[in-house]
N, C-alpha and C. Protein backbone atom coordinates (compact mmCIF):
# COMPACT_ATOMS: atom_id res chain seq x y z
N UNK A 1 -0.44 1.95 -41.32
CA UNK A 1 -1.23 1.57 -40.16
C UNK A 1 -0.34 0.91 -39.09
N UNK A 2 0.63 -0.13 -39.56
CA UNK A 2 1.53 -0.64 -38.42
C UNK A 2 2.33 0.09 -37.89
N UNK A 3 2.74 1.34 -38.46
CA UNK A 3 3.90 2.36 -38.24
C UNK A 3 2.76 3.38 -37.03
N UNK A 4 1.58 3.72 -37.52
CA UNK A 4 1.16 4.33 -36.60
C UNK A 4 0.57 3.43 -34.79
N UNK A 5 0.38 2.12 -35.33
CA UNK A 5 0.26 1.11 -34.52
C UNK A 5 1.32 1.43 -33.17
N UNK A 6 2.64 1.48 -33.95
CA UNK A 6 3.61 1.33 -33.26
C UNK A 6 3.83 2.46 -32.41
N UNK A 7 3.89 3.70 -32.86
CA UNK A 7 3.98 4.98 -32.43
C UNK A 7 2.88 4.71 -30.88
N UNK A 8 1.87 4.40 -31.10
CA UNK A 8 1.14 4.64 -30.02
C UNK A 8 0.94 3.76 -29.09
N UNK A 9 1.48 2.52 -29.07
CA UNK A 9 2.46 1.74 -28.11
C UNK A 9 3.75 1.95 -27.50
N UNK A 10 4.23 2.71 -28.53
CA UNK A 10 5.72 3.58 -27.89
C UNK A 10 5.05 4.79 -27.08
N UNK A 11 4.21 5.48 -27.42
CA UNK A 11 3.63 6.63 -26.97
C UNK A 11 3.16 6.37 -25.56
N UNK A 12 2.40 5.31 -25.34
CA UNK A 12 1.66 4.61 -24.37
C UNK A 12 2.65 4.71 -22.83
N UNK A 13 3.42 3.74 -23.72
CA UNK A 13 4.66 3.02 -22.58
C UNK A 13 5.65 4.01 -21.91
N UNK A 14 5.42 5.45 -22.80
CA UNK A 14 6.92 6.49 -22.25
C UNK A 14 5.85 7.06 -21.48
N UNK A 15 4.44 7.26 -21.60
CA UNK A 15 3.85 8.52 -20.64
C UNK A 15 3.68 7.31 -20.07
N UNK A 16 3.54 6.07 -19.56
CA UNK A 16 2.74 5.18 -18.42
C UNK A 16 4.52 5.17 -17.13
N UNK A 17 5.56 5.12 -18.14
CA UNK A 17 6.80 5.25 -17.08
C UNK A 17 6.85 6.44 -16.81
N UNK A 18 6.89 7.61 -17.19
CA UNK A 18 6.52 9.07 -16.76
C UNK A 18 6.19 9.58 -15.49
N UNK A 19 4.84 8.74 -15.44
CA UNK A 19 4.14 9.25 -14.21
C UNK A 19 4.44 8.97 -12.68
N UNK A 20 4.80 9.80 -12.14
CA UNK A 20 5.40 9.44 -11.20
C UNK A 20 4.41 8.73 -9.70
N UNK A 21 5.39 7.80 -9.37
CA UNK A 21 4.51 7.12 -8.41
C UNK A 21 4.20 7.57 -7.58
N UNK A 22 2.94 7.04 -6.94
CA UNK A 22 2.61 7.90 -5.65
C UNK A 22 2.99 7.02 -4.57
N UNK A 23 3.47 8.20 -3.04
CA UNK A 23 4.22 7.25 -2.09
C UNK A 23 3.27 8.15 -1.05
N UNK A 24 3.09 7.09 -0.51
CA UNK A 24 1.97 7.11 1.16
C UNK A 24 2.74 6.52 2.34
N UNK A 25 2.91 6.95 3.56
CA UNK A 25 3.17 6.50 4.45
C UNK A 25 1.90 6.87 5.93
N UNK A 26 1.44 5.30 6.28
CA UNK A 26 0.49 5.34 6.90
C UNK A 26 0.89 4.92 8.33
N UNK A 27 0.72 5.72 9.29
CA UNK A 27 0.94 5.67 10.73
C UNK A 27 0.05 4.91 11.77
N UNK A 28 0.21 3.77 11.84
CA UNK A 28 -0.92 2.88 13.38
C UNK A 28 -0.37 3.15 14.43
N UNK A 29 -1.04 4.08 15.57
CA UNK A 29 -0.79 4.47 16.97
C UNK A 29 -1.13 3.12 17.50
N UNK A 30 0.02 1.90 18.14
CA UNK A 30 -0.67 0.91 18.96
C UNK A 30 0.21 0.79 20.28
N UNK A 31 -0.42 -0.58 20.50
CA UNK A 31 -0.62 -1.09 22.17
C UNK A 31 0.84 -1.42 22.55
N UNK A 32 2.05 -1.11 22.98
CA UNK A 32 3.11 -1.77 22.73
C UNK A 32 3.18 -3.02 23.15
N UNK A 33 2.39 -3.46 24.02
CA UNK A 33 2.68 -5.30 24.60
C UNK A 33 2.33 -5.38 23.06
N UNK A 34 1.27 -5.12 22.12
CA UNK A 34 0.56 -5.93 21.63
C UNK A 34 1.66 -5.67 19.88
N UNK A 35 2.48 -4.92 19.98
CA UNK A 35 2.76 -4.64 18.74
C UNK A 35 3.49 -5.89 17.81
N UNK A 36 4.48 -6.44 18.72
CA UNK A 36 4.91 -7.33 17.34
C UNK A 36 3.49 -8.64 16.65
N UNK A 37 2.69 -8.88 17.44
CA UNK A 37 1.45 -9.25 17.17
C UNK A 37 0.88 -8.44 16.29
N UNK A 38 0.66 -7.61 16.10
CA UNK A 38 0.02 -6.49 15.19
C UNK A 38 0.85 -6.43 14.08
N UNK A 39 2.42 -6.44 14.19
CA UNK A 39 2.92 -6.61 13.02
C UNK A 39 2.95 -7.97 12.27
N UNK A 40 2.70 -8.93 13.02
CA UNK A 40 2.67 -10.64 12.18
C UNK A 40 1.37 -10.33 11.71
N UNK A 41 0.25 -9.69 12.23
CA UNK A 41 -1.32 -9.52 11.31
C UNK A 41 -1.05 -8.53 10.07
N UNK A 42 -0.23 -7.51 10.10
CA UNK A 42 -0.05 -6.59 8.96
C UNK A 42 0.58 -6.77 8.29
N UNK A 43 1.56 -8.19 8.08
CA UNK A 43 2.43 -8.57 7.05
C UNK A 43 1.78 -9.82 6.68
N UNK A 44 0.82 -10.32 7.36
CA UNK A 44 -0.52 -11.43 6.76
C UNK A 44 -0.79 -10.45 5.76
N UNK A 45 -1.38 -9.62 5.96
CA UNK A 45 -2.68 -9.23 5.02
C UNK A 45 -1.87 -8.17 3.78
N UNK A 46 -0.89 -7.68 4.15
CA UNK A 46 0.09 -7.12 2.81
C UNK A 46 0.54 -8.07 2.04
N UNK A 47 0.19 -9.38 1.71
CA UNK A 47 0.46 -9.80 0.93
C UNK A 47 -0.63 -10.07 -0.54
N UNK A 48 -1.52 -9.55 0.10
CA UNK A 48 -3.10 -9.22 -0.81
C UNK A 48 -2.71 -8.05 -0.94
N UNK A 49 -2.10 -7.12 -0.30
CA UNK A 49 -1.64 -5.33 -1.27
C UNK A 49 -0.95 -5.43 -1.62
N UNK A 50 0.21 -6.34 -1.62
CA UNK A 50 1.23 -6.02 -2.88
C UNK A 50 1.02 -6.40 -4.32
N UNK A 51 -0.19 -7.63 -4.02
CA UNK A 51 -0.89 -8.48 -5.08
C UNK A 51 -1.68 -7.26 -5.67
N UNK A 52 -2.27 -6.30 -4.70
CA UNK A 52 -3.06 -5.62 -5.48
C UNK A 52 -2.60 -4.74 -6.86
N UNK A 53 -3.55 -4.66 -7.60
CA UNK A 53 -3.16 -3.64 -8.98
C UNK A 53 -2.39 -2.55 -8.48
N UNK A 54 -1.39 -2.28 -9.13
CA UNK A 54 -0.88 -0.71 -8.99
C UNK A 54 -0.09 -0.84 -7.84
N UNK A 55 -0.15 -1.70 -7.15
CA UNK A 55 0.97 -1.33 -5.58
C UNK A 55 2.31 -1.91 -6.39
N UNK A 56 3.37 -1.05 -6.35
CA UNK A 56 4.63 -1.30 -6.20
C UNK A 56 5.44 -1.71 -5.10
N UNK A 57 5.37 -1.11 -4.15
CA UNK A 57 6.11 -1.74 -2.54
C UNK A 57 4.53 -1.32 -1.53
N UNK A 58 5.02 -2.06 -0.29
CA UNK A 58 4.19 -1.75 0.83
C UNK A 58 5.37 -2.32 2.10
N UNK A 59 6.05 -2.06 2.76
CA UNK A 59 6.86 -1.94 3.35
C UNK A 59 6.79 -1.61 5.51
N UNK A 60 6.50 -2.61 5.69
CA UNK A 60 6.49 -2.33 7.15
C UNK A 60 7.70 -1.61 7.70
N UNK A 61 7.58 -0.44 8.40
CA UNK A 61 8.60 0.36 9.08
C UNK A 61 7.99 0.49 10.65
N UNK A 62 9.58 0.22 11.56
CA UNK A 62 9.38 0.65 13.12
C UNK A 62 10.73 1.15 13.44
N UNK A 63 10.77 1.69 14.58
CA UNK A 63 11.66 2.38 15.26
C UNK A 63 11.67 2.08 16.78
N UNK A 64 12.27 1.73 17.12
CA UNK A 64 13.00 0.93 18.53
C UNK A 64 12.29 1.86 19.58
N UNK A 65 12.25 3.37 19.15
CA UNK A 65 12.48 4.34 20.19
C UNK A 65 11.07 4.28 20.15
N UNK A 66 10.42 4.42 19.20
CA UNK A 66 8.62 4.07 19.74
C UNK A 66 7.83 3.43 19.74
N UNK A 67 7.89 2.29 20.26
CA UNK A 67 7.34 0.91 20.34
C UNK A 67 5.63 1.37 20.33
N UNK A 68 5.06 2.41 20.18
CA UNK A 68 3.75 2.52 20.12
C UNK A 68 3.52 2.77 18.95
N UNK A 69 4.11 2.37 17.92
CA UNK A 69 3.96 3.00 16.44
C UNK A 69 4.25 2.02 15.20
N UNK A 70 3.94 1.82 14.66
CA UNK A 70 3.95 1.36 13.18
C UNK A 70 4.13 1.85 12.12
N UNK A 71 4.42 1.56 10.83
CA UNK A 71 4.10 2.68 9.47
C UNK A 71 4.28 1.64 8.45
N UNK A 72 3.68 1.74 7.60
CA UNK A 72 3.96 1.28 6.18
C UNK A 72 4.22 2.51 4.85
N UNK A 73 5.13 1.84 4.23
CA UNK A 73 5.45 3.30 3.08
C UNK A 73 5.09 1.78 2.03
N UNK A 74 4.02 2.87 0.92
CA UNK A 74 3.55 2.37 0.13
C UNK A 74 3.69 3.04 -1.35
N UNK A 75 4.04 2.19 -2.11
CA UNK A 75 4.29 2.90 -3.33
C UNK A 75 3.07 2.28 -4.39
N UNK A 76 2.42 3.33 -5.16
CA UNK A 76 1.31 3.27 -6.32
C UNK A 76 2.09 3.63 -7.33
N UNK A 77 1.26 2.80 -8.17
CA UNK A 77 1.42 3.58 -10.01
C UNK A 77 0.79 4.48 -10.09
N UNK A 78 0.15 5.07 -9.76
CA UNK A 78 -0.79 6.30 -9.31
C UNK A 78 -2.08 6.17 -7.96
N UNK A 79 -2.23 7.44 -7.75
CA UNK A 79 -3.25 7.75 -6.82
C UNK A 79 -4.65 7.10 -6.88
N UNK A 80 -5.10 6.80 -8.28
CA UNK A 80 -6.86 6.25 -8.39
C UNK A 80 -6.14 4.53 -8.16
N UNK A 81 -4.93 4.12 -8.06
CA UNK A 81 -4.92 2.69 -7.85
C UNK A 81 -4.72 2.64 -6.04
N UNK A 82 -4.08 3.37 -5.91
CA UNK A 82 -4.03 3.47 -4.61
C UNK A 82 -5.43 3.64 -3.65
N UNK A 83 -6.47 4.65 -4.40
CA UNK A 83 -7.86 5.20 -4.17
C UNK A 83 -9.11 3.49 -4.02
N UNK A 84 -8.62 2.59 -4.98
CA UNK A 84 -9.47 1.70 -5.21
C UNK A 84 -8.92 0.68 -4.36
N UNK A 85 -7.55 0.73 -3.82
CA UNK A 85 -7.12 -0.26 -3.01
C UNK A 85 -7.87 -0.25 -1.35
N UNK A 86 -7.99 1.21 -0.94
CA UNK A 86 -8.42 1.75 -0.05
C UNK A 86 -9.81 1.38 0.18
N UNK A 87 -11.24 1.70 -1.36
CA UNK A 87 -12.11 1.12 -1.38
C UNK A 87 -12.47 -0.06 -1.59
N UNK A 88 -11.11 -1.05 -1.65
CA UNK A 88 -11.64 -2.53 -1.79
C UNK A 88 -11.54 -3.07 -0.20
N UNK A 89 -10.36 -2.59 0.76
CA UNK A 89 -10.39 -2.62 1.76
C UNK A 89 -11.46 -2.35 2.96
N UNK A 90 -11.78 -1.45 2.51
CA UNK A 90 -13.31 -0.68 3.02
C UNK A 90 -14.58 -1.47 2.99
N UNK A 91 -14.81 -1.79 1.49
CA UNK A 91 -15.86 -3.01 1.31
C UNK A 91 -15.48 -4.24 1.74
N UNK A 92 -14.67 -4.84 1.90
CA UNK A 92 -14.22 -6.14 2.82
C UNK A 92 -14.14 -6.56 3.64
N UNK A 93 -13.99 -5.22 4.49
CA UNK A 93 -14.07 -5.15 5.80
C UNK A 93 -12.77 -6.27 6.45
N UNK A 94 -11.85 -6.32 5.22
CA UNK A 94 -10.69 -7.89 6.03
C UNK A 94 -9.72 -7.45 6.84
N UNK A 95 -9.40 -6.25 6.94
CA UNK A 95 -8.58 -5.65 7.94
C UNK A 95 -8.84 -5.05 9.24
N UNK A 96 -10.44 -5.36 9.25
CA UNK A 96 -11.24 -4.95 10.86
C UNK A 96 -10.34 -5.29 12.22
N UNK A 97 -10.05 -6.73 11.82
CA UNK A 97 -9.83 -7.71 12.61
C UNK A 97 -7.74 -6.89 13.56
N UNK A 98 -7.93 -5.92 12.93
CA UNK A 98 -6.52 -5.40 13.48
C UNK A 98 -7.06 -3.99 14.31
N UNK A 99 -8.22 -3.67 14.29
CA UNK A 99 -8.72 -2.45 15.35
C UNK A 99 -8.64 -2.69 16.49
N UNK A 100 -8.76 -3.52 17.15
CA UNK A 100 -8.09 -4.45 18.88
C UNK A 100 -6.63 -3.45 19.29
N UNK A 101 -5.65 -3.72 18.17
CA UNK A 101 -3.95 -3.31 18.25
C UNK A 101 -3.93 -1.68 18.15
N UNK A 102 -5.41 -0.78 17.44
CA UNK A 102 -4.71 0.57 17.47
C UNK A 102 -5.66 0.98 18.15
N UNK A 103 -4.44 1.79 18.85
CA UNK A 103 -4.79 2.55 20.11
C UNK A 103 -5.55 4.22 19.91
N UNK A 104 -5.23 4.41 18.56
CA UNK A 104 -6.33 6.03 18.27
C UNK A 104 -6.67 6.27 16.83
């Protein structure tokens, strides 16, 4: 029983590193006066998604050349953690408060 115990804790742990992560990169079209403001609100509130289950990175990205743009590259342990991060966001409604900064 402990030998099979073991097997399926070893079993567990090689398919849970296996699976490969899922990576999202999400694009905010904004205001450029208003952007580095928009980025001090989106690195507030990524600190509740990195906390969240399953997020591995969440990563603010910009580029000089388009000051109307934003991105975050986000890494999951999979897609349904990523899926529930999305619907906890949704029901919370705590990230409303950044629709002012995007522009489409």
């Amino acid at each position: 029983m402990r030998i099979l115990l073991t097997l399926l804790i070893l079993c567990s742990a090689i398919f849970t590193s296996c699976v490969a992560p899922q990576k999202i990169i999400v694009e905010f079209p904004v205001h450029p006066e208003t952007r580095g403001e928009f980025i001090n609100e989106l690195n507030a509130i990524l600190v509740d998604t990195r906390a969240f289950v399953g997020c591995k990175t969440a990563t603010v990205w910009t580029n000089e050349l388009e000051d109307d743009k934003v991105w975050i590259y986000e890494t999951w342990r999979t897609r349904e953690h990523q899926q529930a991060y999305v619907n906890w966001r949704n029901e919370t409604g705590n990230s409303s408060h950044l629709g002012p900064f995007i522009t489409g």
